[in-house]
Each structure stands twice: as C-alpha cells, then as structure tokens.
Protein backbone atom coordinates (compact mmCIF):
# COMPACT_ATOMS: atom_id res chain seq x y z
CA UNK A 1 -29.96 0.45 -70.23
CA UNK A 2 -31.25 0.81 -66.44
CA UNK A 3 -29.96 3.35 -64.20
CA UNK A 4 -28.02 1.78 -60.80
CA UNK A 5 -26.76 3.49 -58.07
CA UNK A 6 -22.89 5.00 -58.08
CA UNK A 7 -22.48 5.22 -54.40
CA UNK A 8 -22.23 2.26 -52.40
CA UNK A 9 -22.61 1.81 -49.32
CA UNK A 10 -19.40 0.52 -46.79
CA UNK A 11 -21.29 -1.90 -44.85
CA UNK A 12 -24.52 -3.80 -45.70
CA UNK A 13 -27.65 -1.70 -45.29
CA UNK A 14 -30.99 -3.07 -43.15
CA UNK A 15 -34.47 -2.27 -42.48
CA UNK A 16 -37.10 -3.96 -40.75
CA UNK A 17 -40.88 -2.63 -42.30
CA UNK A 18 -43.98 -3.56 -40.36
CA UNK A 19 -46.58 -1.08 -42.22
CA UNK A 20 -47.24 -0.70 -46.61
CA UNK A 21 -46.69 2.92 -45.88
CA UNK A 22 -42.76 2.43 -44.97
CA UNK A 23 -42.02 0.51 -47.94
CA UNK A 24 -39.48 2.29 -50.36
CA UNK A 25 -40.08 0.01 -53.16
CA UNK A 26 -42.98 -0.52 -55.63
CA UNK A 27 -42.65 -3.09 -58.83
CA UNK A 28 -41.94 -1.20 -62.15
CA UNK A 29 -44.15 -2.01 -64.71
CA UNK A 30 -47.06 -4.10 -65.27
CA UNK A 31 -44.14 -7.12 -65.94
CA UNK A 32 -42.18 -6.50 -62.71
CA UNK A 33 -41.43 -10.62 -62.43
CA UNK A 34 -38.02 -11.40 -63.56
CA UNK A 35 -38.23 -15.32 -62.47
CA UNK A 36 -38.60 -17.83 -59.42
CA UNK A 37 -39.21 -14.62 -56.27
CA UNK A 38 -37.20 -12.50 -58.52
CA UNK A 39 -38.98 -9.14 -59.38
CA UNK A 40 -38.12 -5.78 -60.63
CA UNK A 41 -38.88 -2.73 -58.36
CA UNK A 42 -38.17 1.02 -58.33
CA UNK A 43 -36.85 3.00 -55.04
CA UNK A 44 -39.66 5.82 -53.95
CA UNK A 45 -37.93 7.30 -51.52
CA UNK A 46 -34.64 8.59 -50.52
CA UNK A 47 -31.51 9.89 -52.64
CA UNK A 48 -31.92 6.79 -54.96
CA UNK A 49 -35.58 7.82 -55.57
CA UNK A 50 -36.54 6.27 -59.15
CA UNK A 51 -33.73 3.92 -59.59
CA UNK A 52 -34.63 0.55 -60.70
CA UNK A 53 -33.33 -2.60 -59.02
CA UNK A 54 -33.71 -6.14 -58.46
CA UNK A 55 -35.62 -7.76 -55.66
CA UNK A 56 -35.58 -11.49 -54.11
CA UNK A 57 -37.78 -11.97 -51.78
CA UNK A 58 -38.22 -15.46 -49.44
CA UNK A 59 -40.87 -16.01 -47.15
CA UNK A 60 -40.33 -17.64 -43.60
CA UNK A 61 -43.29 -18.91 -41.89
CA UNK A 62 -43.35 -17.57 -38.31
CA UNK A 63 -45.51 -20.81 -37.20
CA UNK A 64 -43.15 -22.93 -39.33
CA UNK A 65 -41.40 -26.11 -38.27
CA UNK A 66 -38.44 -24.81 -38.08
CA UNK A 67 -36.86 -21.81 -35.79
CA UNK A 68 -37.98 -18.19 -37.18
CA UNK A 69 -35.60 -16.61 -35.57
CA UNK A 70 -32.84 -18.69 -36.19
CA UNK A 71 -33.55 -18.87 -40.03
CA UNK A 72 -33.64 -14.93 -39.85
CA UNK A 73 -30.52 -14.92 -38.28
CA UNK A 74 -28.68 -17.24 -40.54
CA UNK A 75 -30.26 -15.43 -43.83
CA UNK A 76 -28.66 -12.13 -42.38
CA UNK A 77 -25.81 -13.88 -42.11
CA UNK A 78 -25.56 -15.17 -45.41
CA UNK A 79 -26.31 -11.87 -46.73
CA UNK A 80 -24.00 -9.99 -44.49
CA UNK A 81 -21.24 -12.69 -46.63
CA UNK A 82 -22.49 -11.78 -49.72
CA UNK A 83 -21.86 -8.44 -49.35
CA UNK A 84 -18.22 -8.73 -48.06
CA UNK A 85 -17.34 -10.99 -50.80
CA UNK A 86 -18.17 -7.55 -53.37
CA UNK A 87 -16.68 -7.91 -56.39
CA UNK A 88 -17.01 -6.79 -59.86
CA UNK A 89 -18.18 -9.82 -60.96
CA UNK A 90 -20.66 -10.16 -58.08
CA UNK A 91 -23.89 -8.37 -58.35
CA UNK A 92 -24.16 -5.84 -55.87
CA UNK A 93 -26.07 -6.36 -53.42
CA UNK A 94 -27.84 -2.91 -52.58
CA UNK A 95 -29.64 -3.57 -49.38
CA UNK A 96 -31.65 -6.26 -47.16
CA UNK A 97 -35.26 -6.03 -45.36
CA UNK A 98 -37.51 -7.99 -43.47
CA UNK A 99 -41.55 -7.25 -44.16
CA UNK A 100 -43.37 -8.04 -41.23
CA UNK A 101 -46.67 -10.18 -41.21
CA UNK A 102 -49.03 -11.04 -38.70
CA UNK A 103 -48.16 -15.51 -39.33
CA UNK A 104 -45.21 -14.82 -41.85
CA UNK A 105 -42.17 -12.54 -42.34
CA UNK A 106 -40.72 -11.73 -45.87
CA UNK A 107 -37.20 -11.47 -46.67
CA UNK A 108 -35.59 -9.42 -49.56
CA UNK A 109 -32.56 -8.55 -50.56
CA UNK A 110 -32.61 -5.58 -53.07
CA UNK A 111 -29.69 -6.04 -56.12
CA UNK A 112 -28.45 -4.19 -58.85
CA UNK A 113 -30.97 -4.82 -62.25
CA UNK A 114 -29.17 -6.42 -65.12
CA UNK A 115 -29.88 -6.36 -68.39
CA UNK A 116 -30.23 -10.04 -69.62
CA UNK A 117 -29.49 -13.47 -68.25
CA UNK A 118 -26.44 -15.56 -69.93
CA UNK A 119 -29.39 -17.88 -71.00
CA UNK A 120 -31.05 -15.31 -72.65
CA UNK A 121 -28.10 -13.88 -74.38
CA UNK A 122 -26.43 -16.57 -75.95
CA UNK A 123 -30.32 -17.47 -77.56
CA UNK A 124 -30.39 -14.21 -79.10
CA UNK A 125 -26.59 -13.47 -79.64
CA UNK A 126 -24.69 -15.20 -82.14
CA UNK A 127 -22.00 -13.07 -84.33
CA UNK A 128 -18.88 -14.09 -83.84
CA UNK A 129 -18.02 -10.75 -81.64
CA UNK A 130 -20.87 -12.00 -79.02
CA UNK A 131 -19.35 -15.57 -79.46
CA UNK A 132 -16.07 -14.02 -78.76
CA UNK A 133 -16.61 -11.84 -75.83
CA UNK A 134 -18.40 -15.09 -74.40
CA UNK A 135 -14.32 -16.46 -74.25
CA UNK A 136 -13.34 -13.83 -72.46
CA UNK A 137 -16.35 -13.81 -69.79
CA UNK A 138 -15.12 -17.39 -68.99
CA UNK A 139 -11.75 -16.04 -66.83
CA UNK A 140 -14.17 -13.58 -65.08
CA UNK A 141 -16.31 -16.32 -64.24
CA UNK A 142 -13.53 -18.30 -62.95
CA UNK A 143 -11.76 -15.62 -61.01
CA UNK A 144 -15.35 -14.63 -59.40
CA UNK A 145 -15.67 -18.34 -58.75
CA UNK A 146 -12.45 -18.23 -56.57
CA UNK A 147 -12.88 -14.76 -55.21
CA UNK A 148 -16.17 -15.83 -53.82
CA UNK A 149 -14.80 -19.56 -52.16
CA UNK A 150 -12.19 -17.52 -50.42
CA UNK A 151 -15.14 -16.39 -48.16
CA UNK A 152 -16.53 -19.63 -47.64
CA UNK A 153 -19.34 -19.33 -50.56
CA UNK A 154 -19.88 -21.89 -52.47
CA UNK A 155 -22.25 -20.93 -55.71
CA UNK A 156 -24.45 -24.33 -56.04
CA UNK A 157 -26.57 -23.66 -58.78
CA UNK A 158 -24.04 -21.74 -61.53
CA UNK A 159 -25.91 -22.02 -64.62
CA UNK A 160 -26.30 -19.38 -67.71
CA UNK A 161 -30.08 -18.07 -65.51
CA UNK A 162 -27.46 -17.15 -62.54
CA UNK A 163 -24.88 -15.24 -65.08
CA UNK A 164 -26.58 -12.02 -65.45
CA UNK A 165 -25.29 -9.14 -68.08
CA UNK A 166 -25.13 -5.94 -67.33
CA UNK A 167 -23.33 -3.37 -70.31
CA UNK A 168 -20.25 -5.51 -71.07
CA UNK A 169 -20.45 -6.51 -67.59
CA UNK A 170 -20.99 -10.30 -66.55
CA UNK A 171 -21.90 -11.07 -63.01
CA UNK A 172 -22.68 -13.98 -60.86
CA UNK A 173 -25.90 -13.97 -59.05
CA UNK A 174 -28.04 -16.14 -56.93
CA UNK A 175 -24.93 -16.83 -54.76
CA UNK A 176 -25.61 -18.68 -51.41
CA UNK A 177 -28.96 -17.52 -50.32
C-alpha cells in the first residue's frame, strides 16, 4: 500500500521551477513509468517529504504553432476545474507546476498514486468477491460520472486504464486534461 497525503489543500496549489535544484520531486524507483507521461515520483521536500505520488507531465513547445501562453493558460484552467470538481471518486489532484526550458515548458500535475488500474485488476482478480465488489464500483462510477458533468467535465476516454484502485477505493482519472 503507498502512503498519500491526509491534509489537503483548500485551493489548488502552483509552482513555477526554472532551475533542477527547486524541484521537489524525483522518480521512485528504477521503474518510475506508470504509462503514456504518467510516472511515479516521491516529494523531497516539505511536510510531505517521502510521500509517493503520481505525476503527468505534457510538454508545450514555446516555438510551437500554436499560442504558449494561451495553452498554459487554458491547462491551468482545466486543472483549476479538476480540482473543484474533488470528489471521492476523483483522484486527487495534489498540486500543478510548470518546468521551465530554454525552447519548451513542461507541465505536471502531481496526483494521488493508486494501486492498480481497473485493467489490471480485473486480469488478475477473479473470485467471485472481486467480481462482486466490481457491481458495486459501477454506481460510484456513475455518480462520479455525474458529479464531474455538473462542472462542465466531460471524461472522453473512460476506459478500465482511467479507473484506478486505490484500497477498496475506485477513482476516475485522466479527466479533461
């Protein structure tokens, strides 16, 4: 089981880094990569020092086609959604960063860590308790569905790789950015 933080915060935290040195986060493990910009990184600094989270990170190229700061803008914005639209079926969404580059700047948002993917637990789950408790994740996932579109977010891509597990816990992920 992976340790998450118990405090959260009231209103979306964000930093802007420009050196290595400023960087609270380092990947944990010599398999940090969870999936597609996905990885797994622990905090190094701060009360949450050693806690283990989740990391997406998306690249916008500065000398890009399209606006910089208008795609920054509008990925703040998104997050800044996200993180009203909290919910216990939501992962949390910890905090948000830009990484500054000479040509490129990296966005990440920083999540609570799950324990397994939908996709990966129904391939190694299959008593009838699992197969069970997969019936009764199905109202969650409905609620969260309608919880979520009462902010305006539509979840585009719902699929068992975006249903994460965490304890008994299932939560939807990869929601609108």
């Amino acid at each position: 089981m992976f340790t998450t933080t118990t405090s959260l915060p009231k209103v979306l935290v964000h930093h802007v880094y420009t050196r290595d040195e400023d960087f609270p986060f380092t990947h944990d493990g010599n398999y940090a990569f969870i999936g597609n910009n996905v990885d797994r990184v622990k905090r190094t600094s701060g009360s949450d020092e050693g806690l283990i989270y989740a990391r997406k990170t998306l690249t916008i190229d500065e000398r890009g086609k399209e606006d910089p700061v208008a795609a920054k803008r509008k990925l703040l914005e998104e997050a800044k959604t996200l993180f009203q639209a909290r919910h216990g079926h939501v992962v949390k969404l910890i905090e948000t960063y830009f990484f500054v580059r000479e040509h490129y700047t990296c966005f990440a948002i920083v999540m609570e860590r799950a324990d397994a993917n939908l996709d990966v637990y129904i391939k190694h789950r299959t008593s009838l308790k699992k197969i069970s408790q997969l019936a009764g994740w199905f109202g969650c996932l409905v609620g969260v569905t309608s919880h979520i579109y009462g902010f305006g977010i539509r979840h585009r891509d719902i699929k068992p790789s975006n249903i994460l597990i965490k304890g008994k816990r299932v939560l939807l992920a990869d929601i609108g950015i």
